[in-house]
Protein backbone atom coordinates (compact mmCIF):
# COMPACT_ATOMS: atom_id res chain seq x y z
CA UNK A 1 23.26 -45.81 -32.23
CA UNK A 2 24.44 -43.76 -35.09
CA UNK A 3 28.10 -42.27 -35.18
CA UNK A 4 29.15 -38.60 -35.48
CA UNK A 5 28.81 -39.56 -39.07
CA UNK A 6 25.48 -40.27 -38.28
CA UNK A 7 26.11 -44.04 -40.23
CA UNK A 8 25.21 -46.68 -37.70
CA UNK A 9 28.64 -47.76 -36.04
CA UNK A 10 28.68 -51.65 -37.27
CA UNK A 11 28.46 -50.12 -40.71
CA UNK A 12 31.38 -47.92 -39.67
CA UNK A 13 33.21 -50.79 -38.10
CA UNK A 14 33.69 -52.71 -41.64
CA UNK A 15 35.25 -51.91 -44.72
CA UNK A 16 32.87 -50.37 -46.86
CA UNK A 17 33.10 -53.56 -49.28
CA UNK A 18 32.01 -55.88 -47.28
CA UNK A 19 28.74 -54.18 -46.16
CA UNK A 20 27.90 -52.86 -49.75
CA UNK A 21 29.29 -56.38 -51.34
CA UNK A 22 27.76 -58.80 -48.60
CA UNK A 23 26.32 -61.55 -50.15
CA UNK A 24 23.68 -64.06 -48.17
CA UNK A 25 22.30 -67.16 -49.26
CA UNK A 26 19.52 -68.77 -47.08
CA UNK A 27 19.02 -72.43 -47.21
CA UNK A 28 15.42 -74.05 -46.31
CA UNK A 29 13.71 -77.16 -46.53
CA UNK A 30 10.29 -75.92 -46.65
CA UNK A 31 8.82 -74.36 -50.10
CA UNK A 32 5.19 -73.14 -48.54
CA UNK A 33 5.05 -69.77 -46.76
CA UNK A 34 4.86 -70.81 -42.90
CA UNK A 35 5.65 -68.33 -40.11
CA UNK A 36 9.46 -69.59 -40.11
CA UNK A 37 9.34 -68.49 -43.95
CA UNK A 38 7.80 -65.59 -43.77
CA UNK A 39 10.08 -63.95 -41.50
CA UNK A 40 12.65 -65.00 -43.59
CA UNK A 41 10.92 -63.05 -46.95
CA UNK A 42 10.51 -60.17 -44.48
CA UNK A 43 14.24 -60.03 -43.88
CA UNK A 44 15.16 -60.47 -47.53
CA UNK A 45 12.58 -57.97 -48.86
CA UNK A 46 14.89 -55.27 -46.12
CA UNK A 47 18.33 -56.40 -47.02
CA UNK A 48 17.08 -56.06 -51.19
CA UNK A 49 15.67 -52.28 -50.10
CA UNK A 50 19.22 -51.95 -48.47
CA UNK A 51 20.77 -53.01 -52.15
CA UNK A 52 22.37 -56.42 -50.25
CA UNK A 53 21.90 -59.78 -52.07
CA UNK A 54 20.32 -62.33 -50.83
CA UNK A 55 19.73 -65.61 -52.34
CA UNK A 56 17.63 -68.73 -51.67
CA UNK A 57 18.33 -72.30 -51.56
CA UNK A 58 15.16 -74.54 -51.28
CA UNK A 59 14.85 -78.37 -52.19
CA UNK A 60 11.59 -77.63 -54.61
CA UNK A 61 9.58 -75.02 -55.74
CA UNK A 62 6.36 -73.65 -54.37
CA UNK A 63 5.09 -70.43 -53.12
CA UNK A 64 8.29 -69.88 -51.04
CA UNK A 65 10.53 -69.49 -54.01
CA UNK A 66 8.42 -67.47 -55.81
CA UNK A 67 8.07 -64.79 -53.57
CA UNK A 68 11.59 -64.54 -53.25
CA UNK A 69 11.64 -64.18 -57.11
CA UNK A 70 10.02 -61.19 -57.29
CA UNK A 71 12.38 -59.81 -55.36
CA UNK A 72 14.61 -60.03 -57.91
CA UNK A 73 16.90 -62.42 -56.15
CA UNK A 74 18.40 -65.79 -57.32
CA UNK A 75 16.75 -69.07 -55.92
CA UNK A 76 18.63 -72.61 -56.71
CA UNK A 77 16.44 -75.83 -56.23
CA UNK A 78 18.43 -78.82 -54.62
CA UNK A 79 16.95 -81.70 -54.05
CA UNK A 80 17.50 -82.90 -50.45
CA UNK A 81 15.72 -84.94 -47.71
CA UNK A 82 15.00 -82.54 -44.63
CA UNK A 83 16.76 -83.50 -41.56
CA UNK A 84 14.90 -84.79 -39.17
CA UNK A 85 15.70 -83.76 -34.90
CA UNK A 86 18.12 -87.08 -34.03
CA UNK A 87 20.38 -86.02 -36.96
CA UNK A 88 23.90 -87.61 -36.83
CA UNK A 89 26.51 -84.85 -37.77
CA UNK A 90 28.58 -86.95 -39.00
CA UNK A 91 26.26 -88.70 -41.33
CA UNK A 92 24.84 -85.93 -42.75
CA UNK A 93 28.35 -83.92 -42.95
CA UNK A 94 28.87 -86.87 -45.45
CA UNK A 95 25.91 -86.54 -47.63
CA UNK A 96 26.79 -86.02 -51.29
CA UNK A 97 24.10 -83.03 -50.80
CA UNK A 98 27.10 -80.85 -48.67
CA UNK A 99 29.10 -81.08 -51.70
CA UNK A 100 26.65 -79.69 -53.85
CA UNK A 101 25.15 -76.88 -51.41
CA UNK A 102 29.28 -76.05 -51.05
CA UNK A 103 29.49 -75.58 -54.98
CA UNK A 104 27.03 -73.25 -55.09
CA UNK A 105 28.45 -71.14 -51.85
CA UNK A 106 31.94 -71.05 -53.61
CA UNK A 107 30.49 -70.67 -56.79
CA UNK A 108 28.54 -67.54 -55.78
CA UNK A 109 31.01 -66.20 -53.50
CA UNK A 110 28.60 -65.76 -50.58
CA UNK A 111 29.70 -64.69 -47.78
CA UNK A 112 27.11 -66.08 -44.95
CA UNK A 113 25.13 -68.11 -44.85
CA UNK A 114 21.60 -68.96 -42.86
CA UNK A 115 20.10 -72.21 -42.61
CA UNK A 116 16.65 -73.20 -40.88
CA UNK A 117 17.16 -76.12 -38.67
CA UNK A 118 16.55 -78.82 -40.99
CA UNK A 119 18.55 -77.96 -43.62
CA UNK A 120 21.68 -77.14 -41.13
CA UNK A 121 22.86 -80.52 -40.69
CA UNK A 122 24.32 -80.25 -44.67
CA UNK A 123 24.17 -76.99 -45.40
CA UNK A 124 26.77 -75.99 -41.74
CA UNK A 125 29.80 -78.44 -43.02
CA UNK A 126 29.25 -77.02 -46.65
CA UNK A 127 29.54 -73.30 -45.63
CA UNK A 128 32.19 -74.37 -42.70
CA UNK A 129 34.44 -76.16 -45.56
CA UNK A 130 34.51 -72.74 -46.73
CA UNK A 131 35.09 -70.79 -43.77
CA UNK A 132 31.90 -68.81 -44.70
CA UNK A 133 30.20 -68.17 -41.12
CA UNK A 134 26.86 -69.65 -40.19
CA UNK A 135 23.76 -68.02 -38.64
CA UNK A 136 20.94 -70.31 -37.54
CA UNK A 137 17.46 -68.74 -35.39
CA UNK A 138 16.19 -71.27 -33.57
CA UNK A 139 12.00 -70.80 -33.88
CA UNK A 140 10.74 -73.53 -31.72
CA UNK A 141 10.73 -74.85 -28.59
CA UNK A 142 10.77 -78.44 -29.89
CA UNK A 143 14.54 -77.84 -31.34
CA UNK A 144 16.55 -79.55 -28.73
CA UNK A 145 20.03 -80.60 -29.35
CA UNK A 146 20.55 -84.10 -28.58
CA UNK A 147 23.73 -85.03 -26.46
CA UNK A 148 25.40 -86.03 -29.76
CA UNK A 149 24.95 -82.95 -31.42
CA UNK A 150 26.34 -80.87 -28.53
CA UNK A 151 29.57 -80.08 -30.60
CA UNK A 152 27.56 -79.62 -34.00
CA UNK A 153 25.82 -76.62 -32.30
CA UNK A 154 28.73 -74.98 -30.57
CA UNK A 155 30.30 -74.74 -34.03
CA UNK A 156 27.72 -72.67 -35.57
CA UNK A 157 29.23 -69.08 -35.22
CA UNK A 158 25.57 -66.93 -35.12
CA UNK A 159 22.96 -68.92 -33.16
CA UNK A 160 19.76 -67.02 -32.46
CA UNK A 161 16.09 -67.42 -30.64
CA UNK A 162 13.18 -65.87 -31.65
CA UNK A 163 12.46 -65.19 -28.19
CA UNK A 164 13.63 -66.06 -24.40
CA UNK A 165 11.58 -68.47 -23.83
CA UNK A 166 12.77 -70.46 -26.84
CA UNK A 167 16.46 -69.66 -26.07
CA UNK A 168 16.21 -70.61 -22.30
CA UNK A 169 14.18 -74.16 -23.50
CA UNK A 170 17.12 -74.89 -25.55
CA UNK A 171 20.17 -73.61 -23.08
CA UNK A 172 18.06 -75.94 -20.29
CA UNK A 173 18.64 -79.15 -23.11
CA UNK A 174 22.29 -79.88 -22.61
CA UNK A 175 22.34 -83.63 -21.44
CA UNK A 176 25.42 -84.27 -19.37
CA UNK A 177 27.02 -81.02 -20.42
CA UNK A 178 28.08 -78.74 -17.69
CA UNK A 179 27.68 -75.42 -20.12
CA UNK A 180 24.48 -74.55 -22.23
CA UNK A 181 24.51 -73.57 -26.07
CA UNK A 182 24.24 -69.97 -26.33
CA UNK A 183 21.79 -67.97 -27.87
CA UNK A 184 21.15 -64.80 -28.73
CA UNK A 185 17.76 -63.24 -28.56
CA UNK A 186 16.61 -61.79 -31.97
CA UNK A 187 13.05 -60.74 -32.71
CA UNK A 188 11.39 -60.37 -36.08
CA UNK A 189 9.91 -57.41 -36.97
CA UNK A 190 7.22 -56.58 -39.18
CA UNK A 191 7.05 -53.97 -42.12
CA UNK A 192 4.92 -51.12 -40.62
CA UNK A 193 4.55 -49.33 -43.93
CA UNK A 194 3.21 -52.58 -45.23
CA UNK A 195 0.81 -53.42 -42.48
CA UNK A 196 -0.81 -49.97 -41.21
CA UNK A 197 -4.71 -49.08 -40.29
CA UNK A 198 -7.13 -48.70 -43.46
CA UNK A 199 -6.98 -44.98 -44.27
CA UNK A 200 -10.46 -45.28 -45.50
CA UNK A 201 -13.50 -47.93 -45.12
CA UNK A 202 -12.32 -49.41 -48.80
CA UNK A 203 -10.83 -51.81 -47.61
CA UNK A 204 -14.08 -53.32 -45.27
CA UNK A 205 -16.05 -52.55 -48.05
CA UNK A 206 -14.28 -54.94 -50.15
CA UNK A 207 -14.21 -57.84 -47.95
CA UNK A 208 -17.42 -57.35 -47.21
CA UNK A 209 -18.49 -57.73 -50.98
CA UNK A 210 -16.39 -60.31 -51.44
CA UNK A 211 -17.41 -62.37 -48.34
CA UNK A 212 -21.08 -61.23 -48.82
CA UNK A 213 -21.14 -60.12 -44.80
CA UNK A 214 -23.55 -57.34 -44.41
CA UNK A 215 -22.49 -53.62 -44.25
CA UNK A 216 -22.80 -53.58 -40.44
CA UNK A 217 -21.12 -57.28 -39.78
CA UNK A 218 -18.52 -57.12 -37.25
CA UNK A 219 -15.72 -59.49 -38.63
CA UNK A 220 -13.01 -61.90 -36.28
CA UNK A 221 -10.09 -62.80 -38.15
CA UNK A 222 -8.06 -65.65 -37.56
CA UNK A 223 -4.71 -66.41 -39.69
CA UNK A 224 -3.05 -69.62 -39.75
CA UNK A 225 -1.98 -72.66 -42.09
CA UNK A 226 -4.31 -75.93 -41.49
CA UNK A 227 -2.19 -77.58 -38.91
CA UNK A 228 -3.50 -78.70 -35.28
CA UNK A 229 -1.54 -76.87 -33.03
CA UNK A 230 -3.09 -73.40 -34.82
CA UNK A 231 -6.14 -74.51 -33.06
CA UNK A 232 -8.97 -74.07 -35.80
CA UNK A 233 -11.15 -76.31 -33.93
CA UNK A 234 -11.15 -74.32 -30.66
CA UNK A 235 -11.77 -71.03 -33.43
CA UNK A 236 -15.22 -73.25 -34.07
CA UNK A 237 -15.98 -73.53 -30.72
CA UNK A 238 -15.33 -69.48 -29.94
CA UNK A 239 -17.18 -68.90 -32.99
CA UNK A 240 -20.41 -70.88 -31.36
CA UNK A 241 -19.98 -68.55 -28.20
CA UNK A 242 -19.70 -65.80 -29.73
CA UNK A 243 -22.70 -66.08 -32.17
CA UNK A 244 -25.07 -66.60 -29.22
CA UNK A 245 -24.64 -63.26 -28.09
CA UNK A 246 -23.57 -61.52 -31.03
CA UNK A 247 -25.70 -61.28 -34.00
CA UNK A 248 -23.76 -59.60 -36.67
CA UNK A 249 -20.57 -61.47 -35.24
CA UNK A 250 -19.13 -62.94 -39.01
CA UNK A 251 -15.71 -65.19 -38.70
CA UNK A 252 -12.91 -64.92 -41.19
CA UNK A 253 -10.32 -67.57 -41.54
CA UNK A 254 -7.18 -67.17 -43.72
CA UNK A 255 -4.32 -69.80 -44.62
CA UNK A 256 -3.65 -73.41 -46.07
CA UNK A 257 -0.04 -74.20 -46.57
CA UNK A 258 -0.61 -77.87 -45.85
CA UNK A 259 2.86 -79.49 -45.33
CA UNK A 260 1.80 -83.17 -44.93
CA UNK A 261 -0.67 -85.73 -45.42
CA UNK A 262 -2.00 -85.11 -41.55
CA UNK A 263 -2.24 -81.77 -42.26
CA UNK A 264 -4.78 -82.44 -45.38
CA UNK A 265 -6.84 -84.96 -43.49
CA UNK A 266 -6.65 -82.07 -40.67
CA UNK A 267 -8.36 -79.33 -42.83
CA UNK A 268 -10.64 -81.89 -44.38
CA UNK A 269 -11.80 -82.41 -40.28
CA UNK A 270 -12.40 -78.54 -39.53
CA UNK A 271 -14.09 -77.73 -43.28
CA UNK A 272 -16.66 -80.83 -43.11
CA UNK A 273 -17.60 -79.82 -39.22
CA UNK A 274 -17.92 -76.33 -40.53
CA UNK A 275 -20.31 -77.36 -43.33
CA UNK A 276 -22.40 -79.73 -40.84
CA UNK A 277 -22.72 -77.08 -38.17
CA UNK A 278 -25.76 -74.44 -39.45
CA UNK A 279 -23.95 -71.61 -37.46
CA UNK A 280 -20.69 -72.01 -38.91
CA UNK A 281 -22.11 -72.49 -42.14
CA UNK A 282 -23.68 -69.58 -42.33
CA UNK A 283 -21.36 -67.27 -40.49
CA UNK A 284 -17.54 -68.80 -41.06
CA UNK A 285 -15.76 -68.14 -44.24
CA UNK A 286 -12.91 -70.30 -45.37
CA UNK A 287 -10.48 -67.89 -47.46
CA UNK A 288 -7.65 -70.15 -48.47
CA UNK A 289 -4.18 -68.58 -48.97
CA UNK A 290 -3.92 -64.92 -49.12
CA UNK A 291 -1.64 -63.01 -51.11
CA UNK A 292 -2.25 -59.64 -49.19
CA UNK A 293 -3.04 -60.49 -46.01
CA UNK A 294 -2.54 -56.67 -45.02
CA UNK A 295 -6.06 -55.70 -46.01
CA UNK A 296 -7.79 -58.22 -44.41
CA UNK A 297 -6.01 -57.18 -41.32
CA UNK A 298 -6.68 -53.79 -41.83
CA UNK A 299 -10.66 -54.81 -42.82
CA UNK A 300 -10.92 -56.84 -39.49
CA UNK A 301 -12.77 -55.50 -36.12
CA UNK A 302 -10.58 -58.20 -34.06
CA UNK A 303 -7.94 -60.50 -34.74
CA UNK A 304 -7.74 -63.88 -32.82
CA UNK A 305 -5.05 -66.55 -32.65
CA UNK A 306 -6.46 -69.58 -31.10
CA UNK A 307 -3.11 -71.66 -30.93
CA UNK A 308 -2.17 -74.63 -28.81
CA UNK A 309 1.03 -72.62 -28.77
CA UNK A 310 2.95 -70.05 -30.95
CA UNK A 311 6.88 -70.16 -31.31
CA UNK A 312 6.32 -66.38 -32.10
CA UNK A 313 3.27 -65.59 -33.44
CA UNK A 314 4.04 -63.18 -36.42
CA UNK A 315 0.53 -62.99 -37.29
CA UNK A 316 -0.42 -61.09 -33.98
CA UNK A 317 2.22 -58.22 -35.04
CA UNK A 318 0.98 -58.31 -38.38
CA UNK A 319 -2.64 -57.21 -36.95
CA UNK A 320 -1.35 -54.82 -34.08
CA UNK A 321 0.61 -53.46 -36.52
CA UNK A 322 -2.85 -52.54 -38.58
CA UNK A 323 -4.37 -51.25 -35.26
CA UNK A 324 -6.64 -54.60 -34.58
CA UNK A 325 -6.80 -55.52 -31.23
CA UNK A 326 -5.85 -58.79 -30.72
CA UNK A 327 -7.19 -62.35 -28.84
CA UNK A 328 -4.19 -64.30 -28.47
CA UNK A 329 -3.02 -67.64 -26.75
CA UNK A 330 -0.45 -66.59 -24.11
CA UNK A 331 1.47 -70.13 -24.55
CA UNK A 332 4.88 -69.23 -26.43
CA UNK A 333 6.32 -65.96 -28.30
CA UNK A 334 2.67 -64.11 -28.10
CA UNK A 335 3.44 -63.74 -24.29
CA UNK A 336 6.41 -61.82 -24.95
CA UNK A 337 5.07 -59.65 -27.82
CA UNK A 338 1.46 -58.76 -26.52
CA UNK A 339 1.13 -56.69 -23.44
CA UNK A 340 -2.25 -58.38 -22.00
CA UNK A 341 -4.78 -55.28 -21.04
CA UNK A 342 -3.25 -52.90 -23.20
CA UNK A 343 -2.59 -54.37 -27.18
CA UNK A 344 -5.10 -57.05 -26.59
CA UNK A 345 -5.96 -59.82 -24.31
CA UNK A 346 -3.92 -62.95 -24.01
CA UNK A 347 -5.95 -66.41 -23.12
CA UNK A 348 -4.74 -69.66 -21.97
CA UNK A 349 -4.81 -72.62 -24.80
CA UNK A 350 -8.54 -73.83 -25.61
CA UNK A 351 -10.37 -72.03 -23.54
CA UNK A 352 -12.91 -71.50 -26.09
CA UNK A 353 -15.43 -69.20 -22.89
CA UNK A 354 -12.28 -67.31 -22.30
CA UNK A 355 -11.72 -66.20 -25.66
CA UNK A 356 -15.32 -65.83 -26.26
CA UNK A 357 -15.49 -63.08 -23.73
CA UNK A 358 -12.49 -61.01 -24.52
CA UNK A 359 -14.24 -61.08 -28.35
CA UNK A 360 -17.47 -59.87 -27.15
CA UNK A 361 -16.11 -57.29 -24.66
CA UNK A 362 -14.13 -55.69 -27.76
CA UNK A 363 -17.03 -56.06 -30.16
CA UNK A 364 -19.68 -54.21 -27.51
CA UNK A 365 -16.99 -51.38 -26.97
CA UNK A 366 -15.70 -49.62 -30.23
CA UNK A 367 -13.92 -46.94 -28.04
CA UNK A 368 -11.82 -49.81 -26.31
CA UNK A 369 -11.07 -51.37 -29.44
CA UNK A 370 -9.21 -47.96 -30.90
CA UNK A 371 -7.30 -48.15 -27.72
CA UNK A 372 -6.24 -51.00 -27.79
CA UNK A 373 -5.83 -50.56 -31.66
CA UNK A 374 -3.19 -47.92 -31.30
CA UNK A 375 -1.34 -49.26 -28.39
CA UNK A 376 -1.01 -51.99 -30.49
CA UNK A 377 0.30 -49.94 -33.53
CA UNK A 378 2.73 -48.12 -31.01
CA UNK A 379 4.17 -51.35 -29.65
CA UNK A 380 5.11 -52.63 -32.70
CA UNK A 381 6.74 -49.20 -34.35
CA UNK A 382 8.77 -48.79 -30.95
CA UNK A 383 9.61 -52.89 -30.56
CA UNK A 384 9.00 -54.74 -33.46
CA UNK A 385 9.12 -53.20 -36.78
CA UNK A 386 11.47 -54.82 -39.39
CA UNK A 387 13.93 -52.27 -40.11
CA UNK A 388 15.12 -52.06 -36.43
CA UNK A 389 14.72 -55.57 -36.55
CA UNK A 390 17.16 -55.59 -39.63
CA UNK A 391 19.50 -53.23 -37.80
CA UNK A 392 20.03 -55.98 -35.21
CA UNK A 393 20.49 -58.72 -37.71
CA UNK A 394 23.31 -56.92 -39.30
CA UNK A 395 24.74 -56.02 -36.81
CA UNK A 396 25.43 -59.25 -35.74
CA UNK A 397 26.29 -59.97 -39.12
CA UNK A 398 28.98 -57.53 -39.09
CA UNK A 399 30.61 -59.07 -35.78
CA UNK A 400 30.80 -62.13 -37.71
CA UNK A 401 32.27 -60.76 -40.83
CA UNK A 402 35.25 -58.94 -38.48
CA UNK A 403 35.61 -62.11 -37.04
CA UNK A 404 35.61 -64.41 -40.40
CA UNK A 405 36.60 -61.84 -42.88
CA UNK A 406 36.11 -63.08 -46.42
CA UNK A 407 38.50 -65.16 -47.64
């Protein structure tokens, strides 16, 4: 809430330095563009709008890296083997790698520091050494702390969920401990000037050029890196379904990203079923990694994520934010983003039928799917767009700084 200045009150509450001067550098193990990445660009790409710096630290390059380039901010490339989840604290606090990643902290005077979760076992003692406070989201229900890292948690001065059901997995995870780790709720948001409705058919006409789908095609997008638990093979099977009652039905499928060997052998799976299946062959297009994904949103009749589970689900407000109705899994984040009935329809995990029939109910009904459209578009401007989002994140931010000023 803004101040009889009408300046938000945490940016009253510091010395005008510090929030004009504040310096981040993000640490991450990954160099691909997953979900956990991209909300980190989306953050950056805010705080460089807002003139703050924030740099990168990643282990190699890759797409990663170069996006956060072109923002015009400083990347650094350290070499480091990502922590795996029965990290010993101690061991890693030990790793020649903290000294390094505490070089570069002093070095560029930063002033926090964030850290995904396997890159926090070195990079928390590095930016502790300094007094420099730490901010860590957790983004998946599958980060537990282990009874021996209890302590190493507790330390970390911002700790953060993407959303309640992640936070209350983790709190529930405290071994013999008689009080839970807390988090803090913080939800993403998404860049609403970025992803908005097509102001004009363009858009569709492109993709359907490009994709040679016929003017009157109606297209189902799915988003997602080649990894099993995004559920490509249960996007086949809806795909079947939907073709048997839907003609002009075409299916759209963006991403790669692979991250490891079973994720190559994975895509290699779903492409050579695709190719040996006549319907999919002739109505499923493979696009590979997108660079602007917002068009292809904005193109797209529907927008399905067929998950075995989502931590959050970015993707979904990516689509809602372009006015597609979504078909979502309700297993993780996309339950607490997506109101079922109203922004889209939210399915259990694999049931191909299910999702099948929430497609072809949108695709027979055009009025339903500009309802749904623009409830979808309101929900995230009101909830989930990124400079709210960003208000949030500073505001924690400043907490931290009154509490650790710089030293």
């Amino acid at each position: 809430m803004p101040g009889d200045s009408g300046i938000p009150l945490f940016r009253q509450a510091l010395r005008p330095t510090i929030i004009l001067g504040m310096k981040f550098l993000f640490a991450s193990a990954y160099s691909g563009l997953g979900g956990g990445e991209s909300i980190q660009l989306n953050l950056a790409e805010e705080l460089t709008r807002r003139g703050l710096e924030a740099q990168l630290l990643v282990r190699e390059e890759g797409e990663f890296a170069q996006r956060w380039r072109e923002l015009g901010q400083t990347v650094h490339l350290l070499p480091f083997r990502p922590s795996s989840v029965y990290f010993l604290p101690a061991r890693s606090a030990s790793s020649a790698v903290v000294q390094q990643m505490a070089a570069i902290l002093r070095s560029e005077k930063i002033q926090l520091g964030h850290a995904d979760y396997h890159s926090l076992p070195y990079f928390s003692p590095a930016a502790g050494s300094l007094g420099i406070p730490r901010l860590w989201i957790c983004m998946g229900n599958w980060f537990h702390p282990k009874p021996w890292q209890y302590g190493f948690f507790c330390n970390i001065e911002g700790r953060f969920a993407l959303t309640q059901e992640i936070r209350e997995q983790f709190q529930k995870k405290r071994g013999f401990f008689s009080q839970p780790i807390e988090l803090k709720p913080l939800h993403p948001g998404v860049d609403t000037k970025k992803f908005q409705p097509a102001p004009s058919r363009s858009a569709r006409e492109a993709l359907e050029k490009k994709f040679n789908f016929e003017p009157d095609s109606q297209i189902i997008l799915h988003v997602g890196r080649f990894q099993d638990v995004k559920g490509h093979d249960t996007f086949q099977e809806i795909a079947r379904l939907v073709s048997q009652e839907n003609p002009k039905a075409r299916f759209l499928v963006v991403g790669e990203n692979l991250q490891r060997a079973a994720d190559a052998n994975y895509q290699q799976r779903i492409l050579s079923r695709a190719q040996a299946d006549p319907i999919l062959k002739e109505r499923m297009v493979y696009a590979g990694f997108v660079d602007e994904i917002a068009e292809f949103y904005a193109a797209a009749d529907v927008f399905v994520c067929p998950s075995r589970c989502e931590s959050y689900g970015m993707a979904n407000l990516e689509a809602m934010a372009c006015a597609v109705p979504v078909v979502s899994t309700n297993c993780g984040g996309p339950s607490e983003t997506i109101i079922d009935g109203v922004c889209g329809f939210l399915v259990p995990p694999r049931d191909a039928k299910t999702y099948a029939e929430r497609i072809l109910r949108l695709l027979a009904d055009p009025d339903l799917r500009l309802r749904m459209g623009a409830a979808g578009r309101r929900h995230v401007e009101e909830n989930f767009n990124l400079r709210d989002s960003t208000d949030r994140f500073l505001e924690h931010c400043a907490r931290l700084l009154r509490a650790f000023p710089p030293q």
